[in-house]
PDB file of N, CA and C in Angstrom:
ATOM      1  N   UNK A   1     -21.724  -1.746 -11.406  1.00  0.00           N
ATOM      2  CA  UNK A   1     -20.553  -1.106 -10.852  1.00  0.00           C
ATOM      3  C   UNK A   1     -20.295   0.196 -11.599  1.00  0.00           C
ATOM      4  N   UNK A   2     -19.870   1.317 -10.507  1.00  0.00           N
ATOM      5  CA  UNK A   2     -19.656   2.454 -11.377  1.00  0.00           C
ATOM      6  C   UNK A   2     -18.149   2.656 -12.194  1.00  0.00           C
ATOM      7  N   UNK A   3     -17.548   2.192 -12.477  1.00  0.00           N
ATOM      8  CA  UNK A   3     -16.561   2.315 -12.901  1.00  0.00           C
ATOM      9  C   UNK A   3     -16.013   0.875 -13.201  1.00  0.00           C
ATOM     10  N   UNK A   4     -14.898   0.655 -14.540  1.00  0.00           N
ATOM     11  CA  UNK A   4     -14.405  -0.221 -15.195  1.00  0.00           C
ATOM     12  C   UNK A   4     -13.681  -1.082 -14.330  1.00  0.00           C
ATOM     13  N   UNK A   5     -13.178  -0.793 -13.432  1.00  0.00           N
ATOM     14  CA  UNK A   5     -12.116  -1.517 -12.707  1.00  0.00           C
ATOM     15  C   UNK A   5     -12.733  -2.625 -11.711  1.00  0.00           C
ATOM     16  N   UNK A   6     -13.772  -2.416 -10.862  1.00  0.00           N
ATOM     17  CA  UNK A   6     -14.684  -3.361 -10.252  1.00  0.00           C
ATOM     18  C   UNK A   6     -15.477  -3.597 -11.401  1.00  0.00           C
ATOM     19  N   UNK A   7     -15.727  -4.045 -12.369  1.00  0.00           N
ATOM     20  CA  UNK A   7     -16.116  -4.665 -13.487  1.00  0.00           C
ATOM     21  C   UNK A   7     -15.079  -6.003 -13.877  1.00  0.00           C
ATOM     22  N   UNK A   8     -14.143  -5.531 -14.186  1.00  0.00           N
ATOM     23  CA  UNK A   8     -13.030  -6.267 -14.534  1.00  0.00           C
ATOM     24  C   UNK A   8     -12.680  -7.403 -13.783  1.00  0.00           C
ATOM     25  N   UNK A   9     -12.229  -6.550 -11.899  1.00  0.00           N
ATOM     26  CA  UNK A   9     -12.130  -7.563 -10.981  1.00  0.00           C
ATOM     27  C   UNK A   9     -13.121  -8.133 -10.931  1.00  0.00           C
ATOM     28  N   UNK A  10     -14.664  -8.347 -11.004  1.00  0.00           N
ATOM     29  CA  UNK A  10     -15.122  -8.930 -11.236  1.00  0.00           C
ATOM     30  C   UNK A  10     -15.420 -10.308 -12.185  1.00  0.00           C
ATOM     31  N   UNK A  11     -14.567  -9.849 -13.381  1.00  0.00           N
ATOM     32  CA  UNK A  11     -14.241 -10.625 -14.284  1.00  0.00           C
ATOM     33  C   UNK A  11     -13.583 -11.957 -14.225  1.00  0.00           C
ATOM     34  N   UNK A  12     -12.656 -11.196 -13.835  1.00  0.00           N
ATOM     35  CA  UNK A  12     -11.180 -12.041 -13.377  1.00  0.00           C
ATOM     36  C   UNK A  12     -11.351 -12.750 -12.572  1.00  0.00           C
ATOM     37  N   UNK A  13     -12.159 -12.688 -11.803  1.00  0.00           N
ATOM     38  CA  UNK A  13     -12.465 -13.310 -10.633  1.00  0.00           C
ATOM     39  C   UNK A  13     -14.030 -13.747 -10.221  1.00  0.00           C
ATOM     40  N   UNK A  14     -14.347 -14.539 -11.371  1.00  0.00           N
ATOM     41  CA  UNK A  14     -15.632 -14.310 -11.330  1.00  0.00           C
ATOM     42  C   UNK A  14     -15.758 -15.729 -10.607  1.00  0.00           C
ATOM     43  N   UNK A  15     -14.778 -16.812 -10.470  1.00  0.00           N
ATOM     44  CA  UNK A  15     -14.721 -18.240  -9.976  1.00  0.00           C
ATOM     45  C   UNK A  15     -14.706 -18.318  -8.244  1.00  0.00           C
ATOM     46  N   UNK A  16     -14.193 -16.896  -8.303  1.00  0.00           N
ATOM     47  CA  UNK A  16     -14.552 -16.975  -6.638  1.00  0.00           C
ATOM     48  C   UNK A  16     -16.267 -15.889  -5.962  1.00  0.00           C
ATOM     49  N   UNK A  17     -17.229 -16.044  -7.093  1.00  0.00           N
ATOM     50  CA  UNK A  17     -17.802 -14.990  -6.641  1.00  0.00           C
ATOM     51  C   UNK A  17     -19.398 -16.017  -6.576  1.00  0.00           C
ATOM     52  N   UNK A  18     -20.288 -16.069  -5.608  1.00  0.00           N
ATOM     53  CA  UNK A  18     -21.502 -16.154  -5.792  1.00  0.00           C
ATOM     54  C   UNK A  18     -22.164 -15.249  -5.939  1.00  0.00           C
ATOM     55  N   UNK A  19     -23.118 -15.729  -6.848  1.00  0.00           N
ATOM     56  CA  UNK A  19     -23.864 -14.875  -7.755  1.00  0.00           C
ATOM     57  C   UNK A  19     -25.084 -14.564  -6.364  1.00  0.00           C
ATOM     58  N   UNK A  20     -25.704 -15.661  -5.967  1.00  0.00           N
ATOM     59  CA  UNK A  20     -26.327 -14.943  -5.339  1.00  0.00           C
ATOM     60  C   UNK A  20     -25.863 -14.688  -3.742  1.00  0.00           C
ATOM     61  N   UNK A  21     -25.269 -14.662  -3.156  1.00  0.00           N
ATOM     62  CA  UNK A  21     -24.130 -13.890  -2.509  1.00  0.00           C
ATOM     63  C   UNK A  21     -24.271 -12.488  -2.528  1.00  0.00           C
ATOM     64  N   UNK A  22     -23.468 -12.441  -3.641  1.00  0.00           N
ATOM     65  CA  UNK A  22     -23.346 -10.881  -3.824  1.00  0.00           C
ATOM     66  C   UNK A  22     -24.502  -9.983  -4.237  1.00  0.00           C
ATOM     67  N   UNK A  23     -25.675 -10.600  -4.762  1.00  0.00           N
ATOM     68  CA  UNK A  23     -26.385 -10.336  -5.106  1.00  0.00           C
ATOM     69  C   UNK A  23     -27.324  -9.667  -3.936  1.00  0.00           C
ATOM     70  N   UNK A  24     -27.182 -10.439  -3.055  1.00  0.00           N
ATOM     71  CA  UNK A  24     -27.742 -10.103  -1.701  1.00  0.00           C
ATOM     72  C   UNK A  24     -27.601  -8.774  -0.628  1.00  0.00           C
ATOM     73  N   UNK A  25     -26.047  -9.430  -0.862  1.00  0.00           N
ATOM     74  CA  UNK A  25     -25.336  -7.548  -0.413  1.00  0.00           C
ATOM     75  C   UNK A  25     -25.217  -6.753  -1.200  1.00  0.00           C
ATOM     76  N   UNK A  26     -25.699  -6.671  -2.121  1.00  0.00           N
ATOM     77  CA  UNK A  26     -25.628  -5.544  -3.210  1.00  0.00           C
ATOM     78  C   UNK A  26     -27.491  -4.899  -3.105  1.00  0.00           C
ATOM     79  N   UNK A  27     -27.804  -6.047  -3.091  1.00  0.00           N
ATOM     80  CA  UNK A  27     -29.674  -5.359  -3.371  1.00  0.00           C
ATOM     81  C   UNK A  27     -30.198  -5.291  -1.635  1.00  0.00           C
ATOM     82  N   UNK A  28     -29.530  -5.891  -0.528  1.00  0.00           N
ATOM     83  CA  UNK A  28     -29.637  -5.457   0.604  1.00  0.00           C
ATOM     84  C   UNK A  28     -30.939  -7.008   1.046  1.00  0.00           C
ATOM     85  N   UNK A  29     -31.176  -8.057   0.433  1.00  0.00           N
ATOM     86  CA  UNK A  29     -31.435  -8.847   0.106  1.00  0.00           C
ATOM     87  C   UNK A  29     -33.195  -9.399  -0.418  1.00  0.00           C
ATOM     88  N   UNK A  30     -33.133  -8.568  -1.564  1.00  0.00           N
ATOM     89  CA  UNK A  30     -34.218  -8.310  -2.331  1.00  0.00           C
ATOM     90  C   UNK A  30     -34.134  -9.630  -3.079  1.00  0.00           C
ATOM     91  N   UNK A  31     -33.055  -9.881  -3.449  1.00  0.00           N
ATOM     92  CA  UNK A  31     -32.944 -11.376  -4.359  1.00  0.00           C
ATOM     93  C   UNK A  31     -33.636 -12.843  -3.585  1.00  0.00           C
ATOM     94  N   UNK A  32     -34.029 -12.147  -2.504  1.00  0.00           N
ATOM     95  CA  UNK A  32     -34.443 -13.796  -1.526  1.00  0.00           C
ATOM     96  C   UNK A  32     -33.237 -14.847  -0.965  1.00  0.00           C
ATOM     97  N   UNK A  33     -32.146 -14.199  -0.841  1.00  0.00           N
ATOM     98  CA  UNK A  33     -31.333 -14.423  -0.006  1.00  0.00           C
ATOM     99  C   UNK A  33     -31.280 -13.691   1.215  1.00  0.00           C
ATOM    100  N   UNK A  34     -30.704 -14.359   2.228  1.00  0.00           N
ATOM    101  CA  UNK A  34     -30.761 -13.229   3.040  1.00  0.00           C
ATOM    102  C   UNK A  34     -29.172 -12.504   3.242  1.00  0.00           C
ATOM    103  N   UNK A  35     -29.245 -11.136   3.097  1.00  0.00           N
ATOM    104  CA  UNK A  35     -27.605 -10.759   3.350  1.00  0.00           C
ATOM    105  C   UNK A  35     -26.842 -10.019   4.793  1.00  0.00           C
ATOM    106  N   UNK A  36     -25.779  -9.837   4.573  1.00  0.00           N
ATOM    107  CA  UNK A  36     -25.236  -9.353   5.497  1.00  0.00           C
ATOM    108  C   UNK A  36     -25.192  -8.038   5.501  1.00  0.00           C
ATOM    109  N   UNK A  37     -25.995  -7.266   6.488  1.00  0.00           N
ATOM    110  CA  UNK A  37     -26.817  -6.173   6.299  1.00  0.00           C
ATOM    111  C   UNK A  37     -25.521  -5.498   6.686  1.00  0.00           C
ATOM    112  N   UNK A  38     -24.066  -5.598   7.052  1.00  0.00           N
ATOM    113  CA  UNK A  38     -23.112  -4.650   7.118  1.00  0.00           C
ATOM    114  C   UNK A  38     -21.884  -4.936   6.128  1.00  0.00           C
ATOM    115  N   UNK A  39     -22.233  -5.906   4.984  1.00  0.00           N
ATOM    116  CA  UNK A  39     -21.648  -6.198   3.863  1.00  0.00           C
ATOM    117  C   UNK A  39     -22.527  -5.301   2.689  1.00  0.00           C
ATOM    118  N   UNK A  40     -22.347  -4.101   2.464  1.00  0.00           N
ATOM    119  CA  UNK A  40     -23.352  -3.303   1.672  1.00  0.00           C
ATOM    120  C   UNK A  40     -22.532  -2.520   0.681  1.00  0.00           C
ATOM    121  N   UNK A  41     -23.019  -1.395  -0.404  1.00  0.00           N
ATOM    122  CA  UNK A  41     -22.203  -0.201  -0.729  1.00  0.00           C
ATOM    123  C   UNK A  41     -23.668   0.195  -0.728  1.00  0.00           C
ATOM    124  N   UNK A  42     -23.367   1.645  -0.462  1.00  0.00           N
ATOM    125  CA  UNK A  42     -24.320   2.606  -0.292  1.00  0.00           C
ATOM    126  C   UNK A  42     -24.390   3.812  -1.499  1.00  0.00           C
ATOM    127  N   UNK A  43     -25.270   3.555  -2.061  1.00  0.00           N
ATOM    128  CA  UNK A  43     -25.321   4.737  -3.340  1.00  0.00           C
ATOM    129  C   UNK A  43     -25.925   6.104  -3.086  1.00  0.00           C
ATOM    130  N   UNK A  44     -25.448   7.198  -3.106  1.00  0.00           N
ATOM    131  CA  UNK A  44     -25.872   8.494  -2.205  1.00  0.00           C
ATOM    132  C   UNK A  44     -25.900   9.315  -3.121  1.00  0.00           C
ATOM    133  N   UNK A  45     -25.978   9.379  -4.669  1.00  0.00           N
ATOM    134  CA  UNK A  45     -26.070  10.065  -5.744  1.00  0.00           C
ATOM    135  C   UNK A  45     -26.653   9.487  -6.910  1.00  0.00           C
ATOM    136  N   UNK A  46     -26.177   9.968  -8.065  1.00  0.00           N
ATOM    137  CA  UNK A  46     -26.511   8.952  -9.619  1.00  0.00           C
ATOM    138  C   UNK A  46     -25.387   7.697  -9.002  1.00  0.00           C
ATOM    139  N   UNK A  47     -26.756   6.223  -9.614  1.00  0.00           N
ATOM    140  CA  UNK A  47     -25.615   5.308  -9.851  1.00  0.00           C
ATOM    141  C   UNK A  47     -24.487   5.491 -10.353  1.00  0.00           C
ATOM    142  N   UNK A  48     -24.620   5.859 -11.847  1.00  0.00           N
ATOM    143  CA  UNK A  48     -23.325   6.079 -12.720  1.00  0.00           C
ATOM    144  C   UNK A  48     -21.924   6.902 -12.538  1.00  0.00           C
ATOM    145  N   UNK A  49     -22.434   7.655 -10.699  1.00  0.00           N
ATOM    146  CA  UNK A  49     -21.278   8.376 -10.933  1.00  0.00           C
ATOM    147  C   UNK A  49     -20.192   7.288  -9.156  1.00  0.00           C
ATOM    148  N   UNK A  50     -19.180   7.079  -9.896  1.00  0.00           N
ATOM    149  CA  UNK A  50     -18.585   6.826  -8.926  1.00  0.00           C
ATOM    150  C   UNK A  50     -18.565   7.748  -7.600  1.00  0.00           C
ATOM    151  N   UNK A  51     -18.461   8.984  -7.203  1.00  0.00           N
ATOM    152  CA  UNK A  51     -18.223   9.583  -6.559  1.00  0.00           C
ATOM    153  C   UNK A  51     -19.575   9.307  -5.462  1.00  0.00           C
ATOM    154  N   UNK A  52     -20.339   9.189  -5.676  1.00  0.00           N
ATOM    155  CA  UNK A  52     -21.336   8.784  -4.560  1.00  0.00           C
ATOM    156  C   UNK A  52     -21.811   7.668  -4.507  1.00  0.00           C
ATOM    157  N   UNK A  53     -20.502   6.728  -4.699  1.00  0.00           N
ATOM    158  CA  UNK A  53     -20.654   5.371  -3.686  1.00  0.00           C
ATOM    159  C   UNK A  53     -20.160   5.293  -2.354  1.00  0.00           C
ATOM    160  N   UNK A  54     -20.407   4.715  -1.874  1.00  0.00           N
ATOM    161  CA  UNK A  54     -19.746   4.188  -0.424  1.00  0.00           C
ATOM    162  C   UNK A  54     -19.955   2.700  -0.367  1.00  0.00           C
ATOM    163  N   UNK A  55     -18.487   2.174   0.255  1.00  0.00           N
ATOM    164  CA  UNK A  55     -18.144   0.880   0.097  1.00  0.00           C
ATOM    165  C   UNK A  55     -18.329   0.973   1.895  1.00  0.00           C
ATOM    166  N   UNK A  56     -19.082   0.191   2.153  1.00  0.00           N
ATOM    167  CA  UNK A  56     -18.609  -0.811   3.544  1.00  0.00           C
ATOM    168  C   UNK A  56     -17.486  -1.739   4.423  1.00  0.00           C
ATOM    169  N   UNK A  57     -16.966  -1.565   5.573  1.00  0.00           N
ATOM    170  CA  UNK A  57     -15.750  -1.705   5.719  1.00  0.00           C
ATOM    171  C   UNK A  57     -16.046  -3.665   5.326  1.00  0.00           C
ATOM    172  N   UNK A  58     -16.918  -3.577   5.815  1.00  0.00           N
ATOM    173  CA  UNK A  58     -17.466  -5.217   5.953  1.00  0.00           C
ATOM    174  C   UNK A  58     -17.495  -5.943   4.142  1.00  0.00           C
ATOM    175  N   UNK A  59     -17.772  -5.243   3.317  1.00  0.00           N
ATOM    176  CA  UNK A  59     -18.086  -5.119   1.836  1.00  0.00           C
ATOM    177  C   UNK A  59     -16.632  -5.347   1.707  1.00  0.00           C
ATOM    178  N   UNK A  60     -15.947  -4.353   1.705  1.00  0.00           N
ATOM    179  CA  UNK A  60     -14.400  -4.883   1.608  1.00  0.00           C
ATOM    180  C   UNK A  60     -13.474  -5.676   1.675  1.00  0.00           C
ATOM    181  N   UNK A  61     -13.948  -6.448   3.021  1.00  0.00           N
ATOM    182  CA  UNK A  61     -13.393  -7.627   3.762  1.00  0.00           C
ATOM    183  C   UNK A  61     -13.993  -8.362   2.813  1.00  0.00           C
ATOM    184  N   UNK A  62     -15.099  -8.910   2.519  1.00  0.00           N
ATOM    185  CA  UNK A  62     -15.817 -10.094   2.238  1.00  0.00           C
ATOM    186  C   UNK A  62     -15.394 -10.381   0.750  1.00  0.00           C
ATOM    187  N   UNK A  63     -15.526  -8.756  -0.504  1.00  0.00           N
ATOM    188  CA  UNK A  63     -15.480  -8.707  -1.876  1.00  0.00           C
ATOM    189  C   UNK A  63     -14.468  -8.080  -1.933  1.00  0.00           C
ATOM    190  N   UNK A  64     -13.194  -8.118  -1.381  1.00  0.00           N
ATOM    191  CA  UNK A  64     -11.522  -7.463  -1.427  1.00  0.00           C
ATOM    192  C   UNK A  64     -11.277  -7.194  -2.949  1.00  0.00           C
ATOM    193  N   UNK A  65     -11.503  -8.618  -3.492  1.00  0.00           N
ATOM    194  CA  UNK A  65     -11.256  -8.687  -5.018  1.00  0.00           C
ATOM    195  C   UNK A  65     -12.022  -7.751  -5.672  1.00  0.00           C
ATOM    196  N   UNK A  66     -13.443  -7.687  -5.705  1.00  0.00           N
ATOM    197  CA  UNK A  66     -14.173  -6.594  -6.639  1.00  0.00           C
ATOM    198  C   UNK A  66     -13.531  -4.929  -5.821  1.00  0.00           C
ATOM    199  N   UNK A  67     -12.523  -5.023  -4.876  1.00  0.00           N
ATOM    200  CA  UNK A  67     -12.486  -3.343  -4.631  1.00  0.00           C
ATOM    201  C   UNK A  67     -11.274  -3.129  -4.862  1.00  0.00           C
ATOM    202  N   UNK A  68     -10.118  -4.461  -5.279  1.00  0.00           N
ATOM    203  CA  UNK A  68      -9.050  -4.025  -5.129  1.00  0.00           C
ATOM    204  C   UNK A  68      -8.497  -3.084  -6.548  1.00  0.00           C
ATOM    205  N   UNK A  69      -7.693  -1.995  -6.117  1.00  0.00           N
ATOM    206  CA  UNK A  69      -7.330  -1.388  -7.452  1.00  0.00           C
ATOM    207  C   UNK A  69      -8.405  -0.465  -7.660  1.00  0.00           C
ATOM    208  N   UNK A  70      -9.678  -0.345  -6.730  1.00  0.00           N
ATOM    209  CA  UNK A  70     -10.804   0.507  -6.922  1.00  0.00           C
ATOM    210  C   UNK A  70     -10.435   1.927  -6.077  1.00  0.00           C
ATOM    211  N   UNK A  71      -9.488   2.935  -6.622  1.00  0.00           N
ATOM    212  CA  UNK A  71      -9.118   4.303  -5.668  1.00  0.00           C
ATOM    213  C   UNK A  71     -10.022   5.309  -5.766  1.00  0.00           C
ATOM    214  N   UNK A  72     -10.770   5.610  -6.883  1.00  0.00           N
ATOM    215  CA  UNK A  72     -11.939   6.533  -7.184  1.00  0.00           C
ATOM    216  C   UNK A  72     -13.004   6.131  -5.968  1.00  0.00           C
ATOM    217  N   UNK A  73     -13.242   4.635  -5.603  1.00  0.00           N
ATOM    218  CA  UNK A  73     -14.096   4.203  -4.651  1.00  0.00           C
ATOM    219  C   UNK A  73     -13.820   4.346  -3.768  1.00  0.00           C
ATOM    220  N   UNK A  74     -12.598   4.398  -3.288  1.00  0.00           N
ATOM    221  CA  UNK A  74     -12.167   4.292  -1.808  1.00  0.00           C
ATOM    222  C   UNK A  74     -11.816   5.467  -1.563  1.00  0.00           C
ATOM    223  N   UNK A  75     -11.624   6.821  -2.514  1.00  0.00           N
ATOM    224  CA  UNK A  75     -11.583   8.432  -1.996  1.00  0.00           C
ATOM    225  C   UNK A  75     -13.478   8.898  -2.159  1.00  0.00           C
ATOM    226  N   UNK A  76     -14.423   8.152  -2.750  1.00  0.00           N
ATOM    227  CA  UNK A  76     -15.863   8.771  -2.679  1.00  0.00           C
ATOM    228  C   UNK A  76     -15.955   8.242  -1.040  1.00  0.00           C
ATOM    229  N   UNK A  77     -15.720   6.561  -1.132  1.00  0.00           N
ATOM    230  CA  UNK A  77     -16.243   6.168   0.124  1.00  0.00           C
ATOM    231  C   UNK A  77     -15.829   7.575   1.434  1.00  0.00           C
ATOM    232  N   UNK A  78     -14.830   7.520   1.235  1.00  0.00           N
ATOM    233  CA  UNK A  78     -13.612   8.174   2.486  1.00  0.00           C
ATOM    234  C   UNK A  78     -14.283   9.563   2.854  1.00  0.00           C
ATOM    235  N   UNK A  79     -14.970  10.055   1.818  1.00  0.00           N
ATOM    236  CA  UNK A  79     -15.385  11.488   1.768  1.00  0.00           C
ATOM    237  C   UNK A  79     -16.460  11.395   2.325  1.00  0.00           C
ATOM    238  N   UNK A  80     -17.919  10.456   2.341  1.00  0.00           N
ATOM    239  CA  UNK A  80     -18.617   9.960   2.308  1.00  0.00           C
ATOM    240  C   UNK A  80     -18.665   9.805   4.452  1.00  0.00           C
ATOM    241  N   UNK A  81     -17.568   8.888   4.570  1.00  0.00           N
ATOM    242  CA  UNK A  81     -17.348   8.731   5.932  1.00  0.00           C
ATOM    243  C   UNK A  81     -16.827   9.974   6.609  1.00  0.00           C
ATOM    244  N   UNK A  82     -16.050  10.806   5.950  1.00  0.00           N
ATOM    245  CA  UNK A  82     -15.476  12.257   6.953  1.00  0.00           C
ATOM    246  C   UNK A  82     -16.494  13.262   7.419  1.00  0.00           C
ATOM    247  N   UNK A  83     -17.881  12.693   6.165  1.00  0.00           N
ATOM    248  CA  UNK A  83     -19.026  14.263   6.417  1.00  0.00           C
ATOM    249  C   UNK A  83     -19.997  12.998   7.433  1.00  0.00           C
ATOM    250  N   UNK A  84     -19.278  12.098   8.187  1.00  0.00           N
ATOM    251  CA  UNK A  84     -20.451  11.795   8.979  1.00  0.00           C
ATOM    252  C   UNK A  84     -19.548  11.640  10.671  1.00  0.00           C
ATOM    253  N   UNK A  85     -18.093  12.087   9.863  1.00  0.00           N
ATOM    254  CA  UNK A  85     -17.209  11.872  11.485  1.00  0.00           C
ATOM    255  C   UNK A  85     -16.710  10.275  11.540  1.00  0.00           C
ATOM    256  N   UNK A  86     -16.400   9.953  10.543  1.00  0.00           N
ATOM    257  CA  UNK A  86     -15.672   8.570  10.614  1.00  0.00           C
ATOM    258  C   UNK A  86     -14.740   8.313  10.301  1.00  0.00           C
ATOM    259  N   UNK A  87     -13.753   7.184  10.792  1.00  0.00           N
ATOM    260  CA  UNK A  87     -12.150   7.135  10.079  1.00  0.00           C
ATOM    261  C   UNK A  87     -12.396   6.687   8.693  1.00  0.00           C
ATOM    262  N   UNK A  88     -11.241   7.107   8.249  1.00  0.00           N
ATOM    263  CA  UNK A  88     -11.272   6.530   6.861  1.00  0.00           C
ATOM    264  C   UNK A  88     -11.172   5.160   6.758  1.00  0.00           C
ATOM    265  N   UNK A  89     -11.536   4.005   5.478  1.00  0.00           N
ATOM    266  CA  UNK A  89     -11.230   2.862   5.369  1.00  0.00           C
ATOM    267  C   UNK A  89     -10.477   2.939   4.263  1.00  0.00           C
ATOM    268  N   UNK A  90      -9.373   1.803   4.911  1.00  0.00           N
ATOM    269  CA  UNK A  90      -8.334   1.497   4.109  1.00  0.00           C
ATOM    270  C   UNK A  90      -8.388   0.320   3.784  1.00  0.00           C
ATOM    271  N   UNK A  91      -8.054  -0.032   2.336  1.00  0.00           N
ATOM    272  CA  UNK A  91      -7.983  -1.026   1.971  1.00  0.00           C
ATOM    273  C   UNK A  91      -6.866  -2.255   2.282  1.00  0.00           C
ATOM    274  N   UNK A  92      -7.403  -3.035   2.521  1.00  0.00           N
ATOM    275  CA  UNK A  92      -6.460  -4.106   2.906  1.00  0.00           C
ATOM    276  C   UNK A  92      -6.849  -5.803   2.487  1.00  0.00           C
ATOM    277  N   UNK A  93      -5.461  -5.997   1.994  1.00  0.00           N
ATOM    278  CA  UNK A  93      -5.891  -7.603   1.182  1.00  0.00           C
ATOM    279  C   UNK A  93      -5.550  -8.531   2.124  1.00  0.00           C
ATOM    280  N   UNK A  94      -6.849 -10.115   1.899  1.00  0.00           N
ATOM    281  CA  UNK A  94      -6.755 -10.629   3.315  1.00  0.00           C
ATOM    282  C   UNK A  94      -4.754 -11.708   2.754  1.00  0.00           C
TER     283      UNK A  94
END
């Protein structure tokens, strides 16, 4: 994760998280799971820099917890979606 805060929620919440789950939608399902190919984040720069991630609206829904409190992510994502003509995604807890 590029930044401390989806680290953390991760933390905190690590009792609701499968490992290989997420693992799946994160590596696009390289782990030998199979994933949900519209549960993704899309890395479009250096890993390390937050600004060229993109979170999936579907990613959101599913891992709410690892994005919530994540605003650096959700203004790269947003930017990310405007240079392709898309609404923005807003975060929302289920």
């Amino acid at each position: 994760m590029p930044s401390p805060r989806p680290r953390n929620n991760a933390i905190r919440n690590r009792h609701l998280i499968s490992n290989a789950d997420l693992c799946a939608d994160l590596m696009g399902g390289i782990s030998g799971k199979e994933c949900n190919i519209e549960s993704v984040i899309m890395v479009w720069s250096d890993p390390w820099e937050p600004s060229g991630w993109e979170l999936s609206a579907a990613f959101t829904r599913r891992w709410w917890f690892l994005a919530e409190g994540c605003h650096n992510l959700f203004e790269a994502t947003n930017r990310w979606r405007e240079l392709r003509g898309d609404d923005p995604l807003v975060f929302e807890k289920p």
